[in-house]
Protein backbone atom coordinates (compact mmCIF):
# COMPACT_ATOMS: atom_id res chain seq x y z
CA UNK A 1 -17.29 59.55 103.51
CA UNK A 2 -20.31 58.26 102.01
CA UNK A 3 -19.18 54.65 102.01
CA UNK A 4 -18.57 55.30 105.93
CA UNK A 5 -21.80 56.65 106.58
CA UNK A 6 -23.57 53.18 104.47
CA UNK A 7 -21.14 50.87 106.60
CA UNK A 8 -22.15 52.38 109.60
CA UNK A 9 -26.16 52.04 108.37
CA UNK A 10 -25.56 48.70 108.05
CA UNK A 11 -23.54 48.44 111.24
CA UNK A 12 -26.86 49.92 112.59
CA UNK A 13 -29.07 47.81 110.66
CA UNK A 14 -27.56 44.24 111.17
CA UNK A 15 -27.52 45.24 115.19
CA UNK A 16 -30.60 46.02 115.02
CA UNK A 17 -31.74 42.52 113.57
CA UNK A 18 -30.14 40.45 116.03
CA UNK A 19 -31.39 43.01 118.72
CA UNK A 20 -34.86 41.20 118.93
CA UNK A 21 -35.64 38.72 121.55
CA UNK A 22 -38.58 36.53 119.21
CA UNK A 23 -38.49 34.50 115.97
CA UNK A 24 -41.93 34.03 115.63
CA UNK A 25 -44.72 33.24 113.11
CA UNK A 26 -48.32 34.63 113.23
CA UNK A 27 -50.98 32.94 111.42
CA UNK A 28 -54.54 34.43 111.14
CA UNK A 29 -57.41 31.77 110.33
CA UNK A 30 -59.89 32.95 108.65
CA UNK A 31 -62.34 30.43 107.22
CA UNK A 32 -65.24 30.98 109.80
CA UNK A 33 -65.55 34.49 108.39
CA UNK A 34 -68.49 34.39 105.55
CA UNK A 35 -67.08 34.98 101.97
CA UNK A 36 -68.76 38.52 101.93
CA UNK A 37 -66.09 40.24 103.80
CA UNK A 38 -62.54 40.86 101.75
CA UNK A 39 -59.91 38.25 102.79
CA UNK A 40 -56.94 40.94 102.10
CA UNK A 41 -58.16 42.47 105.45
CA UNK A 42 -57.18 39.33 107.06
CA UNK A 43 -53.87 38.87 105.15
CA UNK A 44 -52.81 42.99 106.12
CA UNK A 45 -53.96 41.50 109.83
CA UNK A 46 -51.21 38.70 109.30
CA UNK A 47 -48.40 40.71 108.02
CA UNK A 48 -49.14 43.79 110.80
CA UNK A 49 -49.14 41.11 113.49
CA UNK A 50 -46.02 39.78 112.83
CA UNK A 51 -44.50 43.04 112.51
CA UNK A 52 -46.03 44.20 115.76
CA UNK A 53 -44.46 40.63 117.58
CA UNK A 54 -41.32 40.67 115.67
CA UNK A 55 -40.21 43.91 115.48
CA UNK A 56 -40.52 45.59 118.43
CA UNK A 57 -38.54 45.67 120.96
CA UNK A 58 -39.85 43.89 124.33
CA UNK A 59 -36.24 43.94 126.78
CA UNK A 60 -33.41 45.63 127.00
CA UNK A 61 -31.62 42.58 126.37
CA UNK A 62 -30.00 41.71 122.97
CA UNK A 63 -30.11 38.60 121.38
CA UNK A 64 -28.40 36.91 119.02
CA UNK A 65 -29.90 35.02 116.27
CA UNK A 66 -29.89 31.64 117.58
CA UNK A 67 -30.91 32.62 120.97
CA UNK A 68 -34.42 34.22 119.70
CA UNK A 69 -37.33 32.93 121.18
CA UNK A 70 -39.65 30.25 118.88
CA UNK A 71 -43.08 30.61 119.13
CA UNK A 72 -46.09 30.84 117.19
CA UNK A 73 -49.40 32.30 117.61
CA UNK A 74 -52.56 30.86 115.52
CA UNK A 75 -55.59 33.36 115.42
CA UNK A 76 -58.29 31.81 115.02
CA UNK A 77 -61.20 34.46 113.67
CA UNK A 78 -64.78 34.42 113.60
CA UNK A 79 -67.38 37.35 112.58
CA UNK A 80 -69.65 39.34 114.90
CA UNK A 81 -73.12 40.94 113.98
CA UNK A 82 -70.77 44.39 114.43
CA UNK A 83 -68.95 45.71 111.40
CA UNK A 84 -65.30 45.08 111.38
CA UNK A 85 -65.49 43.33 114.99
CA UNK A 86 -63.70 39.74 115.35
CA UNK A 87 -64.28 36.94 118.11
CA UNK A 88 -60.99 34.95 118.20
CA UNK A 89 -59.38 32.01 119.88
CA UNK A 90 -55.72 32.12 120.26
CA UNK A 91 -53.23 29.71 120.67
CA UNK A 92 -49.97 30.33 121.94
CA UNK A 93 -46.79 27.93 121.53
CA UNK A 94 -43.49 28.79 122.50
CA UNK A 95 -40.23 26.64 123.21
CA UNK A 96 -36.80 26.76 124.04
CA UNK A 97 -33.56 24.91 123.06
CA UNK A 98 -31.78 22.04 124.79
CA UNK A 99 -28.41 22.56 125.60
CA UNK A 100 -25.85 20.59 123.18
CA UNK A 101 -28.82 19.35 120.95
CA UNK A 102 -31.24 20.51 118.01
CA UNK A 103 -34.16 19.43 120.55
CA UNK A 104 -36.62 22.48 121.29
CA UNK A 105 -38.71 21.73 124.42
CA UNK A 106 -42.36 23.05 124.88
CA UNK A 107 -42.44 25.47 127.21
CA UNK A 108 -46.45 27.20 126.42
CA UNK A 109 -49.07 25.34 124.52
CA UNK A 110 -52.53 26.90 125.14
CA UNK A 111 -55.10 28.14 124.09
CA UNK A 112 -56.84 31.66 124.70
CA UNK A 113 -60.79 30.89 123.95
CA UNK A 114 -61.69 34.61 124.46
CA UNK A 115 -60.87 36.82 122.61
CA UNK A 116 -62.84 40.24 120.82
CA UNK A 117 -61.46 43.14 118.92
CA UNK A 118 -62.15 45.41 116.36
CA UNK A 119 -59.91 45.87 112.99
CA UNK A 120 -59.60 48.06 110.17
CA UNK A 121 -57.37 46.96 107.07
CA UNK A 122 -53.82 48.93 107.46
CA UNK A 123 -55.43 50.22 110.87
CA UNK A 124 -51.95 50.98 113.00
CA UNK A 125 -51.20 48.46 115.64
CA UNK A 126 -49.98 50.47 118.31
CA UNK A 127 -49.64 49.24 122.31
CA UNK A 128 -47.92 51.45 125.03
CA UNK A 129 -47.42 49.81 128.29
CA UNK A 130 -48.45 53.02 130.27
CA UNK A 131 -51.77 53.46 128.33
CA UNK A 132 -52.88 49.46 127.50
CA UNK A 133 -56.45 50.41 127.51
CA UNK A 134 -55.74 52.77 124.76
CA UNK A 135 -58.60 55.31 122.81
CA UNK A 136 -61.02 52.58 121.90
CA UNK A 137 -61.03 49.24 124.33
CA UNK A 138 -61.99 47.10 120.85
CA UNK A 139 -59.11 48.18 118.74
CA UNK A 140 -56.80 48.08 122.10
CA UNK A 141 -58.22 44.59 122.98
CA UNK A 142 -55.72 42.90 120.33
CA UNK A 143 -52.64 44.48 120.91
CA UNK A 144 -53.20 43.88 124.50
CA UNK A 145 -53.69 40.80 124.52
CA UNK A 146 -50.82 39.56 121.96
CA UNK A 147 -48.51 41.88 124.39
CA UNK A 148 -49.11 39.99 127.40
CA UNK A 149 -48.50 36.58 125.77
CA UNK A 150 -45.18 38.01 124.73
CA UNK A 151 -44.25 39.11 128.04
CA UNK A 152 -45.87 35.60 129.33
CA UNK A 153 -43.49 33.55 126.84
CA UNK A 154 -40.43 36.06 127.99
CA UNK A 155 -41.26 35.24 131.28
CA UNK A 156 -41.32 31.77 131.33
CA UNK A 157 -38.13 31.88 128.67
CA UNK A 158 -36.14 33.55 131.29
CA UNK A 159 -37.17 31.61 134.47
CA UNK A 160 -36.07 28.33 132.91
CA UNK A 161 -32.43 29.83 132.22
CA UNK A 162 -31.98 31.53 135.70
CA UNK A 163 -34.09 31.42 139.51
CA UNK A 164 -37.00 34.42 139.27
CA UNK A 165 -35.24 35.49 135.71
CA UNK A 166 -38.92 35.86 134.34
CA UNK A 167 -40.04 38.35 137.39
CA UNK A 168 -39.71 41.08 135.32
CA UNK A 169 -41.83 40.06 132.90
CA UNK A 170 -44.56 38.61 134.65
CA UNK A 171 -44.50 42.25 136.37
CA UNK A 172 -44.97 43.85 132.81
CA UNK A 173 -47.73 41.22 131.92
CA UNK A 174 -50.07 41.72 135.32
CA UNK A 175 -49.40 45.53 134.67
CA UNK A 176 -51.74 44.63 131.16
CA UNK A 177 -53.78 43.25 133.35
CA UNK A 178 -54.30 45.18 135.67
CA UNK A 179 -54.90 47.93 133.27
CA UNK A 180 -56.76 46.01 130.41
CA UNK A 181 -58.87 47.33 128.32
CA UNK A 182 -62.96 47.30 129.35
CA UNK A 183 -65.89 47.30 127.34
CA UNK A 184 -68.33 44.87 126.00
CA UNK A 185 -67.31 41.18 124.64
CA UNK A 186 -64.40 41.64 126.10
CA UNK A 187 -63.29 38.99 128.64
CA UNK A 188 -60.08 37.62 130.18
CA UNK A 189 -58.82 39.55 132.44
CA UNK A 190 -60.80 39.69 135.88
CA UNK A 191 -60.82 37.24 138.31
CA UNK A 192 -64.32 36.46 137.81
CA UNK A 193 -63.88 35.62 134.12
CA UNK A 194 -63.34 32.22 134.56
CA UNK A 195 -60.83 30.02 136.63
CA UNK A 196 -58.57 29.74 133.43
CA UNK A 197 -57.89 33.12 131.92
CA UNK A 198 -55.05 35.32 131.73
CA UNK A 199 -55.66 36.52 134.70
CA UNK A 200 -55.34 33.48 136.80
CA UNK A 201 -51.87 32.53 135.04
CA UNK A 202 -49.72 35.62 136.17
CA UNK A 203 -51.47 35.76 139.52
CA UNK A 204 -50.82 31.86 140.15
CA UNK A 205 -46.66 32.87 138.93
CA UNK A 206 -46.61 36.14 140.72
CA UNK A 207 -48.55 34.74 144.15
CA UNK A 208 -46.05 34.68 146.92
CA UNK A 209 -47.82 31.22 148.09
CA UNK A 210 -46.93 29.82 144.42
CA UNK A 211 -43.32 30.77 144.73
CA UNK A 212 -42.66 26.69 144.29
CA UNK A 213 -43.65 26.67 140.67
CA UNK A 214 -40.48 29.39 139.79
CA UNK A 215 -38.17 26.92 140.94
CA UNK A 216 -40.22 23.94 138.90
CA UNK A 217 -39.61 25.74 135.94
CA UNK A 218 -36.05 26.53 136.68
CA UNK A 219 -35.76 22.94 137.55
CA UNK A 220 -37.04 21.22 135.02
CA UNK A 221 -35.68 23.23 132.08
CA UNK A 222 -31.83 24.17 133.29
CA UNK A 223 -31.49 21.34 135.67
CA UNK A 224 -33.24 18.53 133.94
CA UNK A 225 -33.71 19.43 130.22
CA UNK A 226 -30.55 21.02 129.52
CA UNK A 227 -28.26 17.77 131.42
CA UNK A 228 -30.24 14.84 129.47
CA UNK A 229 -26.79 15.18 127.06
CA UNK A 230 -24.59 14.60 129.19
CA UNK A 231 -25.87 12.60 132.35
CA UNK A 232 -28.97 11.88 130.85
CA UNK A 233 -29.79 9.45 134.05
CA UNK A 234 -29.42 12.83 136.54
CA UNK A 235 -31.50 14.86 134.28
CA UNK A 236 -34.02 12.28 134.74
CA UNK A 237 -33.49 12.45 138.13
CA UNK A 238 -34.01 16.19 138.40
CA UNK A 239 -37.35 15.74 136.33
CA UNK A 240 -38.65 13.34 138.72
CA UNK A 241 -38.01 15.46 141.33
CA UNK A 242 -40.05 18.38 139.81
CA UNK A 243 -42.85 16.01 139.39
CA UNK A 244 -42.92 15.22 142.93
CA UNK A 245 -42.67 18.78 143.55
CA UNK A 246 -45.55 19.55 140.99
CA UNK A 247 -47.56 16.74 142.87
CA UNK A 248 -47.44 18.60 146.43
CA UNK A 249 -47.89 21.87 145.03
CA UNK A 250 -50.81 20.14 143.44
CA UNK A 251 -52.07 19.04 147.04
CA UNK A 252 -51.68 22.03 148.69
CA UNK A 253 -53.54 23.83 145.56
CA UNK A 254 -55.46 21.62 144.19
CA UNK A 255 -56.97 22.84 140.29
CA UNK A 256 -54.55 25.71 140.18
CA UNK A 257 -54.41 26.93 136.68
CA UNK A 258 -50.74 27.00 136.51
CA UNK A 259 -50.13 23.22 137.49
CA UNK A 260 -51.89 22.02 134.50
CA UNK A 261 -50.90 24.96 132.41
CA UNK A 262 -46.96 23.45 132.56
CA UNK A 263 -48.45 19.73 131.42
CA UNK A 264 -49.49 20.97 128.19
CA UNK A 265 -48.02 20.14 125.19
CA UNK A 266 -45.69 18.03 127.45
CA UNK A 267 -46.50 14.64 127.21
CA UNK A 268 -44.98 12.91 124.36
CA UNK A 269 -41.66 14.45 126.03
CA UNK A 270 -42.15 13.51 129.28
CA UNK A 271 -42.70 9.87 127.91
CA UNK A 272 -39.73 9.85 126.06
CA UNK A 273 -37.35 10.90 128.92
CA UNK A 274 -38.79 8.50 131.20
CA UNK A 275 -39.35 5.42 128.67
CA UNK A 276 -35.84 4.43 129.53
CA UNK A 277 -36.13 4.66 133.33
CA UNK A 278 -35.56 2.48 136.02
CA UNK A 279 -39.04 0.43 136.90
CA UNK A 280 -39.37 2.13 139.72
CA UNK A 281 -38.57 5.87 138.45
CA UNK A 282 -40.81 5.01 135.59
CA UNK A 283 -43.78 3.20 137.35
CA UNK A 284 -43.45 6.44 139.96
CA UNK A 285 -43.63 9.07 136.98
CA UNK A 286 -46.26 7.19 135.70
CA UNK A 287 -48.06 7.52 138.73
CA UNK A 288 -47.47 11.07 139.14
CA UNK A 289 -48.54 12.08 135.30
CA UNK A 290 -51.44 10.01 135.20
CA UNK A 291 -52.89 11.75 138.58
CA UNK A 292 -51.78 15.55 137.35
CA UNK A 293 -51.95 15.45 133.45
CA UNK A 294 -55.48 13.96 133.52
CA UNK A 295 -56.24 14.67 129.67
CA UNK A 296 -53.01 12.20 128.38
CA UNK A 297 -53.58 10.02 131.60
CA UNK A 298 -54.41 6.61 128.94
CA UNK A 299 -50.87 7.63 127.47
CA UNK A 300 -48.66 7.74 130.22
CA UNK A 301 -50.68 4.46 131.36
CA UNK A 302 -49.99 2.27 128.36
CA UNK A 303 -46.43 3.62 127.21
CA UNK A 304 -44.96 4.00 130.79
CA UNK A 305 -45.50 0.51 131.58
């Protein structure tokens, strides 16, 4: 009987490990902090962070191990003139498989400038989606903030494998928002934060006028991506096609967060898959990146010749 109940522990336990939708890797910076505060605390951060990200449980989907979600976050730290309160920059990557190859495509690379919380070593990391503001809007401010990227990177996961798959989450995300927490230092969530906050990137994907940019996602990733293996010229097609669709949503919204938020971390790829075009697929995509993805606009110009 014993041996029945230990088989059925680990029955439990090894469904429980594939039951978690991210495979990801927090690293906390440290070396802006002054040598007078204790590095363990920053260590304990690490480790509780990537418990809090990897071990809870963000659907009610399953996943298997290979269908786990890479990303990364990299927190950046820096001390405050208040005792055990961080300013942080945050950047988030996150990408997804190619179908029928080892490839992993970008889907986030950015950066989160603004970031303040408070931290105790072995303080609990706790988050509750009905109560994000939690008991003390410093301590909450972390937790909140790392939960809405996950939801962000589940969002975009699942609207590049189906049309509107990510609704869900981008729901769950603007409900952070909406009920952030509020105090002092901390910034990010209102409208008039800034033009390119977390705010502004799960209105511009939940925005009925925006709807475009779901089906650029869907597009690019299932339609384009996922085909380059086996009619690689169609896949290039497709991606074309979402760049002309990325270029009128870009006229009609001109400096909307979310059109240069989907360049980033993008261009070496977007090189590669048009490198081998036809001259005039390649001179248009050239055209095309050069006018949206302004910072790698040199690149595009001299390798997409």
């Amino acid at each position: 009987m014993r041996k029945l109940n230990l088989l059925f522990v680990l029955l439990l336990v090894a469904e429980f490990s594939t039951a978690q939708e991210l495979n990801c890797k927090v690293t906390v910076v440290s070396n802006r902090i002054g040598g007078n505060i204790n590095q363990n605390v920053f260590r304990t951060l690490q480790t509780a962070l990537n418990n809090f990200v990897n071990n809870r449980k963000w659907t009610t989907d399953n996943f298997a191990a290979n269908e786990k979600v890479q990303c990364s976050f990299l927190l950046n730290l820096e001390a405050t003139n208040d005792l055990n309160v961080y300013n942080a920059s945050l950047t988030v990557q996150a990408a997804r498989p190619v179908f029928n190859t080892s490839y992993l495509c970008p889907i986030i690379n950015y950066q989160d400038e603004n970031i303040s919380f408070k931290y105790v070593e072995f303080q609990q990391l706790d988050f509750n989606d009905n109560r994000v503001s939690g008991t003390d809007a410093q301590v909450s401010n972390l937790t909140a903030v790392f939960a809405y990227y996950v939801d962000m990177i589940l969002a975009f996961d699942y609207d590049s494998f189906a049309p509107r798959g990510g609704d869900i989450y981008f729901q769950k995300a603007q409900n952070i928002v909406n009920n952030a927490p509020d105090g002092r230092n901390i910034s990010g969530w209102k409208a008039f934060d800034g033009t390119r906050n977390r705010y502004w990137l799960v209105e511009n994907m939940l925005n009925s006028r925006y709807t475009i940019m779901h089906d650029v996602y869907y597009n690019y990733y299932r339609m384009g991506m996922d085909k380059l293996y086996e009619d690689e010229n169609t896949a290039r097609t497709e991606v074309l096609n979402v760049l002309n669709l990325l270029n009128n949503f870009n006229t009609d919204n001109p400096n909307k967060m979310i059109n240069q938020f989907f360049f980033q971390g993008k261009s070496t790829e977007l090189i590669k898959i048009f490198s081998k075009a036809p001259q005039q697929d390649k001179a248009r995509a050239s055209e095309l990146l050069q006018k949206m993805d302004i910072t790698n606009a040199a690149k595009y110009k001299d390798e997409l010749k």
